[in-house]
N, C-alpha and C. Protein backbone atom coordinates (compact mmCIF):
# COMPACT_ATOMS: atom_id res chain seq x y z
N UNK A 1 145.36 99.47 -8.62
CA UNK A 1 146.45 99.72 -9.55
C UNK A 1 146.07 99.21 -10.94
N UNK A 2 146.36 99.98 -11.94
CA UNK A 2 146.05 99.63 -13.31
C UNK A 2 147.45 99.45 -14.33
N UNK A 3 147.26 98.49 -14.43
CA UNK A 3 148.75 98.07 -15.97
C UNK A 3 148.54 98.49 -16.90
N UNK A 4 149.12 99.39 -18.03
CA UNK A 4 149.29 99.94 -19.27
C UNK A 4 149.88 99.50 -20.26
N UNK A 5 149.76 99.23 -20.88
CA UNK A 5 150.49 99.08 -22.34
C UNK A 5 150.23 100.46 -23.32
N UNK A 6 151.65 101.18 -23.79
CA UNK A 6 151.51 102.24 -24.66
C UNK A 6 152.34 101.75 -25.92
N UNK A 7 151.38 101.63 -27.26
CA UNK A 7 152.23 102.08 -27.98
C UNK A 7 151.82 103.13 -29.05
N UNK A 8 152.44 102.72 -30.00
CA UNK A 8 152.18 103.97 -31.44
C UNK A 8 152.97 103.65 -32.55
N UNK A 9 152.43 104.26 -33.81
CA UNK A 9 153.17 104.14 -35.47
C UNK A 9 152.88 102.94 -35.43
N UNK A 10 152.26 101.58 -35.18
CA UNK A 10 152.00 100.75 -35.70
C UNK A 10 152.03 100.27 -37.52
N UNK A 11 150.97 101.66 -37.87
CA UNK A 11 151.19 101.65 -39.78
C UNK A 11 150.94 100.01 -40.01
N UNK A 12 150.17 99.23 -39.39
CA UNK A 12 149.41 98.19 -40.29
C UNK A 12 150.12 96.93 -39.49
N UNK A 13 151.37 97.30 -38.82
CA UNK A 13 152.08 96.10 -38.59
C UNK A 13 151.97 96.07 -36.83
N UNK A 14 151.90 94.58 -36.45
CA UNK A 14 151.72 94.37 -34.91
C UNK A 14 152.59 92.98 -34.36
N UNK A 15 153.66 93.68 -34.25
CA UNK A 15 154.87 92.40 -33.52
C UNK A 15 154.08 91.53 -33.04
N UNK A 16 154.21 90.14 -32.77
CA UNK A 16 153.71 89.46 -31.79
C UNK A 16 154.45 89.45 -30.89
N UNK A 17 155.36 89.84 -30.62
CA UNK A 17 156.40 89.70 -29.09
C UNK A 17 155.41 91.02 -28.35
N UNK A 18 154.85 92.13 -29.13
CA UNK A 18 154.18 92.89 -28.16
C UNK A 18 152.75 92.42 -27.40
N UNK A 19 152.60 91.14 -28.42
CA UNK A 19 150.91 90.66 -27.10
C UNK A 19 151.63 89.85 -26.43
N UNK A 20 152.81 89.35 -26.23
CA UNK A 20 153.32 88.73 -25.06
C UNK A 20 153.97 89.75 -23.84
N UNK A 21 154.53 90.75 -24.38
CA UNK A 21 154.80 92.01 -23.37
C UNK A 21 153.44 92.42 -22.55
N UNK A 22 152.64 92.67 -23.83
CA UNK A 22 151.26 93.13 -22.92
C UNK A 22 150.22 92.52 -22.29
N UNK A 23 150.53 90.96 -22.56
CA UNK A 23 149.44 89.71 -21.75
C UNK A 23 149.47 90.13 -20.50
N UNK A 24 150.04 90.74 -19.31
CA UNK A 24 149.78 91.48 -17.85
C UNK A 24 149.15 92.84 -18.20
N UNK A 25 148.84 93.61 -18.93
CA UNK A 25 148.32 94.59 -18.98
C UNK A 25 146.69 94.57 -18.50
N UNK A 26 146.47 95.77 -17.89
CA UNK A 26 144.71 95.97 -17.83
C UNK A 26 143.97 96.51 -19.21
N UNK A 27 145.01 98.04 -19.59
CA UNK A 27 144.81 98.56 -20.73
C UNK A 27 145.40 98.58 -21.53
N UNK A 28 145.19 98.56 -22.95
CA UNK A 28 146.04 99.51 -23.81
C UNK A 28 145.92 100.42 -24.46
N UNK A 29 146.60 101.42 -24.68
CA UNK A 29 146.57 102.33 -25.25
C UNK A 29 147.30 102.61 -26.80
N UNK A 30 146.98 103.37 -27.34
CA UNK A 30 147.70 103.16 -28.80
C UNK A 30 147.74 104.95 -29.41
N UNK A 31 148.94 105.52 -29.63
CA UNK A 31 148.58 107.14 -29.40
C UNK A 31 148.83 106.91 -31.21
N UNK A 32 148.28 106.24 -32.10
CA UNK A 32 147.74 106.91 -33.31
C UNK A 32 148.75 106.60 -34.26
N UNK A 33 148.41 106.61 -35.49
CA UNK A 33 149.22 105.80 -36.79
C UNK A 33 149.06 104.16 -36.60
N UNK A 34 147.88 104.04 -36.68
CA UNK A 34 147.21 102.50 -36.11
C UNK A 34 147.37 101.41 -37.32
N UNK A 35 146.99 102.58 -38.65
CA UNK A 35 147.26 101.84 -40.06
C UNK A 35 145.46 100.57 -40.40
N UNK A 36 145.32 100.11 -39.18
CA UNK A 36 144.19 99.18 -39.88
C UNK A 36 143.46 98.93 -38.46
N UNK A 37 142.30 98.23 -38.75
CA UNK A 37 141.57 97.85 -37.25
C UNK A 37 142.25 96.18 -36.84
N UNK A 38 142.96 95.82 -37.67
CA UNK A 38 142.80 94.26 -37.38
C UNK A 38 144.29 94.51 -36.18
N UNK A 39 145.34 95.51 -36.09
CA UNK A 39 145.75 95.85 -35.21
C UNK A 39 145.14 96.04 -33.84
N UNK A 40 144.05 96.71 -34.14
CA UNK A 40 143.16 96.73 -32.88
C UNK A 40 142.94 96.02 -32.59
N UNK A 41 142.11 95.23 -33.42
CA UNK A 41 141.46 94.06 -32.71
C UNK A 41 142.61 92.88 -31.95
N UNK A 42 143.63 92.60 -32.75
CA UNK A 42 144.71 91.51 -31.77
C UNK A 42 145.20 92.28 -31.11
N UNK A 43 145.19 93.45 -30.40
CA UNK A 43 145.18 93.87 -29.14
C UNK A 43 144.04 93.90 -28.00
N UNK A 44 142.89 93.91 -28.48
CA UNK A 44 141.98 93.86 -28.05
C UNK A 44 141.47 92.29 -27.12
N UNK A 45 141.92 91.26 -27.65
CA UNK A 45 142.36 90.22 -27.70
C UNK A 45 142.98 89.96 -25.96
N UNK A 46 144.05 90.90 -25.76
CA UNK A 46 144.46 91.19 -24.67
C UNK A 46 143.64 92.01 -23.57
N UNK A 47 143.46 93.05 -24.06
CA UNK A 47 142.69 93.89 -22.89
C UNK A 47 142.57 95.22 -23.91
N UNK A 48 141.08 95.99 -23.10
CA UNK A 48 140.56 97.27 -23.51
C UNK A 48 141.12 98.23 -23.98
N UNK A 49 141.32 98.72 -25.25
CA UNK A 49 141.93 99.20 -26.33
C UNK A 49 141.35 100.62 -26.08
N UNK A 50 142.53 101.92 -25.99
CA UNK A 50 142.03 103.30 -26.32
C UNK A 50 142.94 103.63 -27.24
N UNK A 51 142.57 104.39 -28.07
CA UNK A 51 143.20 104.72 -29.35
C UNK A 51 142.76 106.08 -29.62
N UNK A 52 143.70 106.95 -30.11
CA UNK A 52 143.55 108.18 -30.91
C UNK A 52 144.03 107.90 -32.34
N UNK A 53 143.40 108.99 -33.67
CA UNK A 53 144.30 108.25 -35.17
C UNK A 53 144.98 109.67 -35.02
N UNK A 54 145.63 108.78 -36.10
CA UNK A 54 147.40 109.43 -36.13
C UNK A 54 146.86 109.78 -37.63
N UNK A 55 147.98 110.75 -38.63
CA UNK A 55 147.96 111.34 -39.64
C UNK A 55 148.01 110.15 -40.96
N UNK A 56 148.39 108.98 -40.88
CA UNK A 56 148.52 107.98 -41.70
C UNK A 56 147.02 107.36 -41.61
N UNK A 57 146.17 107.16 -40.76
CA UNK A 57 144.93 106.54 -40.92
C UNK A 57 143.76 107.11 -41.61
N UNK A 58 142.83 106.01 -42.03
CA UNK A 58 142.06 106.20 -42.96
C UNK A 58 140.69 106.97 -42.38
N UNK A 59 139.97 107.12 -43.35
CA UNK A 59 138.30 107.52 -42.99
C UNK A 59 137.85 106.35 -41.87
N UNK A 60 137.84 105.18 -42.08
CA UNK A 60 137.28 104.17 -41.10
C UNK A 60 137.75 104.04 -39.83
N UNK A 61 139.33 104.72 -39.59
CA UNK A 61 139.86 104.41 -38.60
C UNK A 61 139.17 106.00 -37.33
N UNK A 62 139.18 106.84 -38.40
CA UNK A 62 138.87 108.18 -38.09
C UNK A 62 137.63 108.72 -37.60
N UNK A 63 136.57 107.42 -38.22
CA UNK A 63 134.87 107.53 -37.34
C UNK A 63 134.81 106.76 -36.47
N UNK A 64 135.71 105.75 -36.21
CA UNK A 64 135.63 105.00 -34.79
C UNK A 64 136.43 105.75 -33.64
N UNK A 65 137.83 106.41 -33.81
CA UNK A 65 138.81 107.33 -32.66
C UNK A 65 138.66 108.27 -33.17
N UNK A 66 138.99 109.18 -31.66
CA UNK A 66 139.02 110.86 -31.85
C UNK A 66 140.48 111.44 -32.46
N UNK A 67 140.76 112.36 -32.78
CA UNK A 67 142.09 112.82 -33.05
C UNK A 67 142.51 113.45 -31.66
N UNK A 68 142.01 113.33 -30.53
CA UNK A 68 142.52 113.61 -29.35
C UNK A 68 141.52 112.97 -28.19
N UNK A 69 142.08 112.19 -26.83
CA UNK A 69 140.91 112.07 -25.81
C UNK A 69 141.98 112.35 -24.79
N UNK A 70 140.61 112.93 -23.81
CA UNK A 70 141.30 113.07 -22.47
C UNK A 70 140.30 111.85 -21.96
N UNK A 71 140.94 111.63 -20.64
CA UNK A 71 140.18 110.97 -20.14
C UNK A 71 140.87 110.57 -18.57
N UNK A 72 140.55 109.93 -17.58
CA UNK A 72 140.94 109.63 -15.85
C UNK A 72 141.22 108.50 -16.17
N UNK A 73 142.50 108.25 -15.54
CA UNK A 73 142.57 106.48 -15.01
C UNK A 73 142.87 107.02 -13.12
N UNK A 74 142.44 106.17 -12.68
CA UNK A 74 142.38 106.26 -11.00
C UNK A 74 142.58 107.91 -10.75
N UNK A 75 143.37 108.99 -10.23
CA UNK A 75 142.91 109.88 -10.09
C UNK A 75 143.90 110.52 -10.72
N UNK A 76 144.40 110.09 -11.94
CA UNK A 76 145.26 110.99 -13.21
C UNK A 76 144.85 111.20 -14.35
N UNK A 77 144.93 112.33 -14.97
CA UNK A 77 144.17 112.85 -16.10
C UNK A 77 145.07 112.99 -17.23
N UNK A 78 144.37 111.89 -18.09
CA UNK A 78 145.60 112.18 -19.41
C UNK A 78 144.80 112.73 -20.83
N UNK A 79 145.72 113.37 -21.39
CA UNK A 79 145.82 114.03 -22.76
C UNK A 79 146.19 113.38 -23.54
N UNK A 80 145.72 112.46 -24.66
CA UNK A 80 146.14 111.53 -25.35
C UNK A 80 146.11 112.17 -27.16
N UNK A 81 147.05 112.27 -27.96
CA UNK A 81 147.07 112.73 -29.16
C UNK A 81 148.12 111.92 -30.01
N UNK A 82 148.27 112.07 -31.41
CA UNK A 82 149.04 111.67 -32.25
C UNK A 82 150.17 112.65 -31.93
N UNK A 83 150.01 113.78 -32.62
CA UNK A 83 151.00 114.71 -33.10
C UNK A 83 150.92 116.32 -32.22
N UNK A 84 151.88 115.69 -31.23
CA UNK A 84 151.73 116.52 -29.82
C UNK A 84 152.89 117.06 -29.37
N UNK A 85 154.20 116.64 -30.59
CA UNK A 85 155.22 117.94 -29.66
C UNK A 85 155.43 116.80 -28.39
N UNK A 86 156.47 117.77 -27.47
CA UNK A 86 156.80 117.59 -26.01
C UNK A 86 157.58 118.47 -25.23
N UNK A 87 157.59 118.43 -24.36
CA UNK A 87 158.43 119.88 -23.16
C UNK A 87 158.72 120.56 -23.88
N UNK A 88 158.29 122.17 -24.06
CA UNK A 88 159.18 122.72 -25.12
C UNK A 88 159.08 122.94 -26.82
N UNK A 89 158.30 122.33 -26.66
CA UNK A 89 158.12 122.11 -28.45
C UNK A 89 156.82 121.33 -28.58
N UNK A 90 156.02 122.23 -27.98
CA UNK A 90 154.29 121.65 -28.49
C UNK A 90 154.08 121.91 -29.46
N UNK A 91 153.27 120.57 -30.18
CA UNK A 91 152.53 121.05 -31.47
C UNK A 91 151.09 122.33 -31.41
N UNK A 92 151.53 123.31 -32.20
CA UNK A 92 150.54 123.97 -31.82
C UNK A 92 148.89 123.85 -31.86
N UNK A 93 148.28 122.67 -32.74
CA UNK A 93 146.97 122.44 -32.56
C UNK A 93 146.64 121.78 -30.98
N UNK A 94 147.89 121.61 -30.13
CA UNK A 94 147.22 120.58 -28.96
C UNK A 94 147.78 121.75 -28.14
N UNK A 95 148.94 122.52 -28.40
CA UNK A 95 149.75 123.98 -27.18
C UNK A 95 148.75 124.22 -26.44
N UNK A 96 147.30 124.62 -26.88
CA UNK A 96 146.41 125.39 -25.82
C UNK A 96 145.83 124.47 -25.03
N UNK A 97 145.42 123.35 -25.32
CA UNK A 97 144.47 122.37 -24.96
C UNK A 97 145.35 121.95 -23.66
N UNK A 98 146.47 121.89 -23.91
CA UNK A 98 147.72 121.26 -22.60
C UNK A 98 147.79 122.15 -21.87
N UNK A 99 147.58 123.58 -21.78
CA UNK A 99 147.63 124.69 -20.84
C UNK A 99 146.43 124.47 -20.09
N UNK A 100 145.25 124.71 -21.57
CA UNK A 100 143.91 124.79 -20.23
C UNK A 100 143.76 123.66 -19.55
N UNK A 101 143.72 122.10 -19.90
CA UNK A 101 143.56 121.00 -19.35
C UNK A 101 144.84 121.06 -17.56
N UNK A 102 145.71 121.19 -17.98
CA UNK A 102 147.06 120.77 -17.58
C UNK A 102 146.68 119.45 -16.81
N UNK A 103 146.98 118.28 -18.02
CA UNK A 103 146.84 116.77 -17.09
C UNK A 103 147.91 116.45 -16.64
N UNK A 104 147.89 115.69 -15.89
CA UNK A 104 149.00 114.87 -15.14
C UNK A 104 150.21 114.57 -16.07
N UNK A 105 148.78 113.69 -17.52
CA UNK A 105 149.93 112.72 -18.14
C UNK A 105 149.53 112.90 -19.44
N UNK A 106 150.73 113.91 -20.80
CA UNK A 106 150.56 113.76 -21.77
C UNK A 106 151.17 113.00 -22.63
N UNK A 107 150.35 112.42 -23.67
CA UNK A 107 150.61 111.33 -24.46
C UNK A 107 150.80 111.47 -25.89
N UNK A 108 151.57 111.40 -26.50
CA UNK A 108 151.67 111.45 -28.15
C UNK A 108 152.80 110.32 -28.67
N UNK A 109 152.73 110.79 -30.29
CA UNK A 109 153.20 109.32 -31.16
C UNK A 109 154.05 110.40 -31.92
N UNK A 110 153.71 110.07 -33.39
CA UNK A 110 154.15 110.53 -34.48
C UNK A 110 155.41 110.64 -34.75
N UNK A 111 156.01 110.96 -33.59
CA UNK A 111 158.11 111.25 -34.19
C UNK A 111 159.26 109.92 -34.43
N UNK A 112 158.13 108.69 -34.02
CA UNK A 112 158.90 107.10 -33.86
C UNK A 112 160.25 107.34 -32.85
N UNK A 113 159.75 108.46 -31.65
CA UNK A 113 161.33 108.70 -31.16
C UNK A 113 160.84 108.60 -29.75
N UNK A 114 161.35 107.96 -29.14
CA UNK A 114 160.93 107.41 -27.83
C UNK A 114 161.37 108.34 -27.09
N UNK A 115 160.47 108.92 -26.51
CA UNK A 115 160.91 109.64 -25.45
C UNK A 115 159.99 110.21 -24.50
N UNK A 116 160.57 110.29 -23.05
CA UNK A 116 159.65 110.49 -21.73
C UNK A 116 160.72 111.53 -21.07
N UNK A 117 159.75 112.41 -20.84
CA UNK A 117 160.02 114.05 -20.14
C UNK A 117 159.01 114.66 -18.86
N UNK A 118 159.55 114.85 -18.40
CA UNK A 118 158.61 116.09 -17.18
C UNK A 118 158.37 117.34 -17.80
N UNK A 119 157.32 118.21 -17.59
CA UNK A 119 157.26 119.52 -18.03
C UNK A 119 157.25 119.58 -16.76
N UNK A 120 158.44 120.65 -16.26
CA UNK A 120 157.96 120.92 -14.77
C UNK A 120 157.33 122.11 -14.88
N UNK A 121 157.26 123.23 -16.00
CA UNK A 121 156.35 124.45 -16.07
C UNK A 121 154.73 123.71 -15.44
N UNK A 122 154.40 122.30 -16.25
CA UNK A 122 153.37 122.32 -16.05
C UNK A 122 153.20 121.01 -14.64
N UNK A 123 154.06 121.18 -14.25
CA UNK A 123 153.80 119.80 -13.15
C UNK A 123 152.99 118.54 -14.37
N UNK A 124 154.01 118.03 -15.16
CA UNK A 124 153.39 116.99 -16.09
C UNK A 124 154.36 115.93 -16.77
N UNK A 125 153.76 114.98 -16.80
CA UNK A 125 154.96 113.73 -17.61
C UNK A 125 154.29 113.42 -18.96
N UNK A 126 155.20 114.04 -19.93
CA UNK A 126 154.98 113.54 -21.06
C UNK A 126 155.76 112.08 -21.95
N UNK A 127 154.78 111.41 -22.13
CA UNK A 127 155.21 109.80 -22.77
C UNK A 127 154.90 109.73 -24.56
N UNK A 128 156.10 109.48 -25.38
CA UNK A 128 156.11 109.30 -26.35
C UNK A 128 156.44 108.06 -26.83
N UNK A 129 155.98 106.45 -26.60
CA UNK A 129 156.48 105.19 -27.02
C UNK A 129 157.54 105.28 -27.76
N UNK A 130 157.60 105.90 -28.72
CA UNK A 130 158.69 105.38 -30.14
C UNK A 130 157.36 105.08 -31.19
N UNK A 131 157.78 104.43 -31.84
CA UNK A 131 157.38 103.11 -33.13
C UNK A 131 157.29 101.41 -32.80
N UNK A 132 156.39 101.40 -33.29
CA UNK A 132 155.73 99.80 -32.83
C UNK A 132 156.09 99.02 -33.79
N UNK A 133 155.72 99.87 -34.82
CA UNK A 133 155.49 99.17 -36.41
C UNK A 133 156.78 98.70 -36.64
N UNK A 134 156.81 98.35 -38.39
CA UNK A 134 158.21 98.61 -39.20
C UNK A 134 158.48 99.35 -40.10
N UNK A 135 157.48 100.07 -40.29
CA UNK A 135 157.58 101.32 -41.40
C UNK A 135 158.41 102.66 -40.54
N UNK A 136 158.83 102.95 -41.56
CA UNK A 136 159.67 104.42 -40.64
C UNK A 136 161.35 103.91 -40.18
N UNK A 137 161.62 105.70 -40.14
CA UNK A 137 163.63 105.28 -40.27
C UNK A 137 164.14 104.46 -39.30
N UNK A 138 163.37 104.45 -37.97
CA UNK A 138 163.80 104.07 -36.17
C UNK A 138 164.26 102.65 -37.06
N UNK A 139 165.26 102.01 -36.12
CA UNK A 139 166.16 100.82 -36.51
C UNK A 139 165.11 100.11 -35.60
N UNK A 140 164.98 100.19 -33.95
CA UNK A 140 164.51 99.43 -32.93
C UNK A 140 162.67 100.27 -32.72
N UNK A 141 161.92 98.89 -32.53
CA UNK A 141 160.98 99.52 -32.27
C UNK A 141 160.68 99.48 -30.65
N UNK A 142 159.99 100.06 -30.31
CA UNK A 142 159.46 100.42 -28.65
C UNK A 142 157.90 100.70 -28.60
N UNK A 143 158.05 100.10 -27.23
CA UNK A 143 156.65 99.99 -26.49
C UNK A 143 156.91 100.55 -25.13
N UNK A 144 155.97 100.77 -24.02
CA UNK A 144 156.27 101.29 -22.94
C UNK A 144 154.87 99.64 -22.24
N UNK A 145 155.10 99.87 -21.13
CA UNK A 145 154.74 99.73 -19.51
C UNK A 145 154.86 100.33 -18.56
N UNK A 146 153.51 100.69 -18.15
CA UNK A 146 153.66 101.23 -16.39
C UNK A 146 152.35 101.12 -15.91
N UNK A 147 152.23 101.75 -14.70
CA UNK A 147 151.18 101.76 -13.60
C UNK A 147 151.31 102.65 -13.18
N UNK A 148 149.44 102.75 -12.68
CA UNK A 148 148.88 103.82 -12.74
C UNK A 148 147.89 103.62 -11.15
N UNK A 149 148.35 104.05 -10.22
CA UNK A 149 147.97 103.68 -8.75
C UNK A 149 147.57 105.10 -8.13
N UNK A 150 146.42 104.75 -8.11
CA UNK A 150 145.91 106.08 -7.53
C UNK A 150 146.10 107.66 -8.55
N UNK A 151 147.17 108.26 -7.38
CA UNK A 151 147.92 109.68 -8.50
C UNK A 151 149.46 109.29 -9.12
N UNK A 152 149.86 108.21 -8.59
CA UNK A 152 151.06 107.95 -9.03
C UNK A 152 150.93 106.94 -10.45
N UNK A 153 152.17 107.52 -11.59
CA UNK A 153 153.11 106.76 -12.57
C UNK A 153 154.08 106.27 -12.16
N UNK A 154 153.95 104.57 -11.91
CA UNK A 154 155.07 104.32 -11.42
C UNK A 154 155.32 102.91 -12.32
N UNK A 155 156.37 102.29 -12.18
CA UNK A 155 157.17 101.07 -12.84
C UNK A 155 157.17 101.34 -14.39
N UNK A 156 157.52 101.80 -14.74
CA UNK A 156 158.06 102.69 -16.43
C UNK A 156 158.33 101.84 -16.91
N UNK A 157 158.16 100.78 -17.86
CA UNK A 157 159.60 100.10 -18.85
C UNK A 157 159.25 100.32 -20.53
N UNK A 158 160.43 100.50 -20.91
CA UNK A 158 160.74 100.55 -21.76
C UNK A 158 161.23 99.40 -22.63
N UNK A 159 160.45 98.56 -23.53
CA UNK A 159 160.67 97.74 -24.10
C UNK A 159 160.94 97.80 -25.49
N UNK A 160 162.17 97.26 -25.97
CA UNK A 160 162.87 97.40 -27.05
C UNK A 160 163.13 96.20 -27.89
N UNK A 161 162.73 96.16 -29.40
CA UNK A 161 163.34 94.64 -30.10
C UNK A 161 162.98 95.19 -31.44
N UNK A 162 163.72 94.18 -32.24
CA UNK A 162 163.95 94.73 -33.85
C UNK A 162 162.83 95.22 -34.22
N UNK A 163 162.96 96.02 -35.16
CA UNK A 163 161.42 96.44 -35.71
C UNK A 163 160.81 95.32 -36.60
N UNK A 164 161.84 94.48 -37.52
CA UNK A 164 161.55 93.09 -38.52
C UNK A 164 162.38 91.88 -37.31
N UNK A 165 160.81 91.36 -37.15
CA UNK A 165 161.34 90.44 -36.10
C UNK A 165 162.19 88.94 -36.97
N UNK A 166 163.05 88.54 -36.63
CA UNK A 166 164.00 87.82 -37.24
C UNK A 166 163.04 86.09 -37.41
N UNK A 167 163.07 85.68 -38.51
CA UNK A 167 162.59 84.59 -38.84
C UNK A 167 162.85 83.22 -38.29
């Protein structure tokens, strides 16, 4: 079984209440708008960092991550992107790539709007964190948790706290 940490929209800023959420994690993941590496790196800190860049990141952030990875965790195949749409409303640079692939588990950022859906057209769960950061309109920012056992997504959480953590 593998522990996850997902987030996204970071934009330069990295709660510290999220390396205490994610101190049980195996991985993390980060679906893009990363803003800087030093984000990375105090995640990294925690455990093995995958990252796609999001539309806000720079040239430097952009020769180290892809603007999309697939890749296996135990025997689920995920689609990982910034700006990916969901059930219904794919962005069209990733629409085809999600047909021919059809992974288990698609992943995107960009809307700071938390939200997790089934495509049942495609037998697929799509995960959108929210916003990590504090830039952007979202009042609350979000992170996700779950596990990844074998073919199953299981134990989901949804973790929620101010976006300006209180002094």
């Amino acid at each position: 079984m593998i522990k996850i940490g997902l987030l996204s929209d970071t934009h330069s800023y990295l709660n510290p209440k999220i390396l205490t959420y994610f101190k049980e994690v195996d991985q993390i993941w980060h679906a893009g708008d990363i803003g800087s590496l030093e984000v990375i790196e105090e995640l990294e800190k925690i455990a093995p960092v995958r990252a796609v860049f999001g539309n806000i990141d720079n040239a430097q952030i952009r020769r180290i991550y892809k603007e999309t990875e697939e890749f296996m965790v135990e025997n689920v195949s995920i689609l990982m992107t910034h700006i990916g749409g969901y059930p219904g409303n794919y962005a069209p640079p990733i629409k085809q790539r999600i047909y021919e692939k059809q992974p288990k588990l698609f992943i995107s950022g960009h809307s700071h709007i938390l939200k997790i859906m089934n495509d049942k057209t495609l037998n697929m769960l799509h995960m959108n964190p929210g916003a990590a950061g504090k830039s952007g309109f979202h009042n609350i920012a979000t992170v996700l948790r779950f596990c990844i056992d074998v073919e199953q997504i299981s134990d989901l959480e949804v973790i929620e706290f101010n976006k300006r953590p209180v002094e």
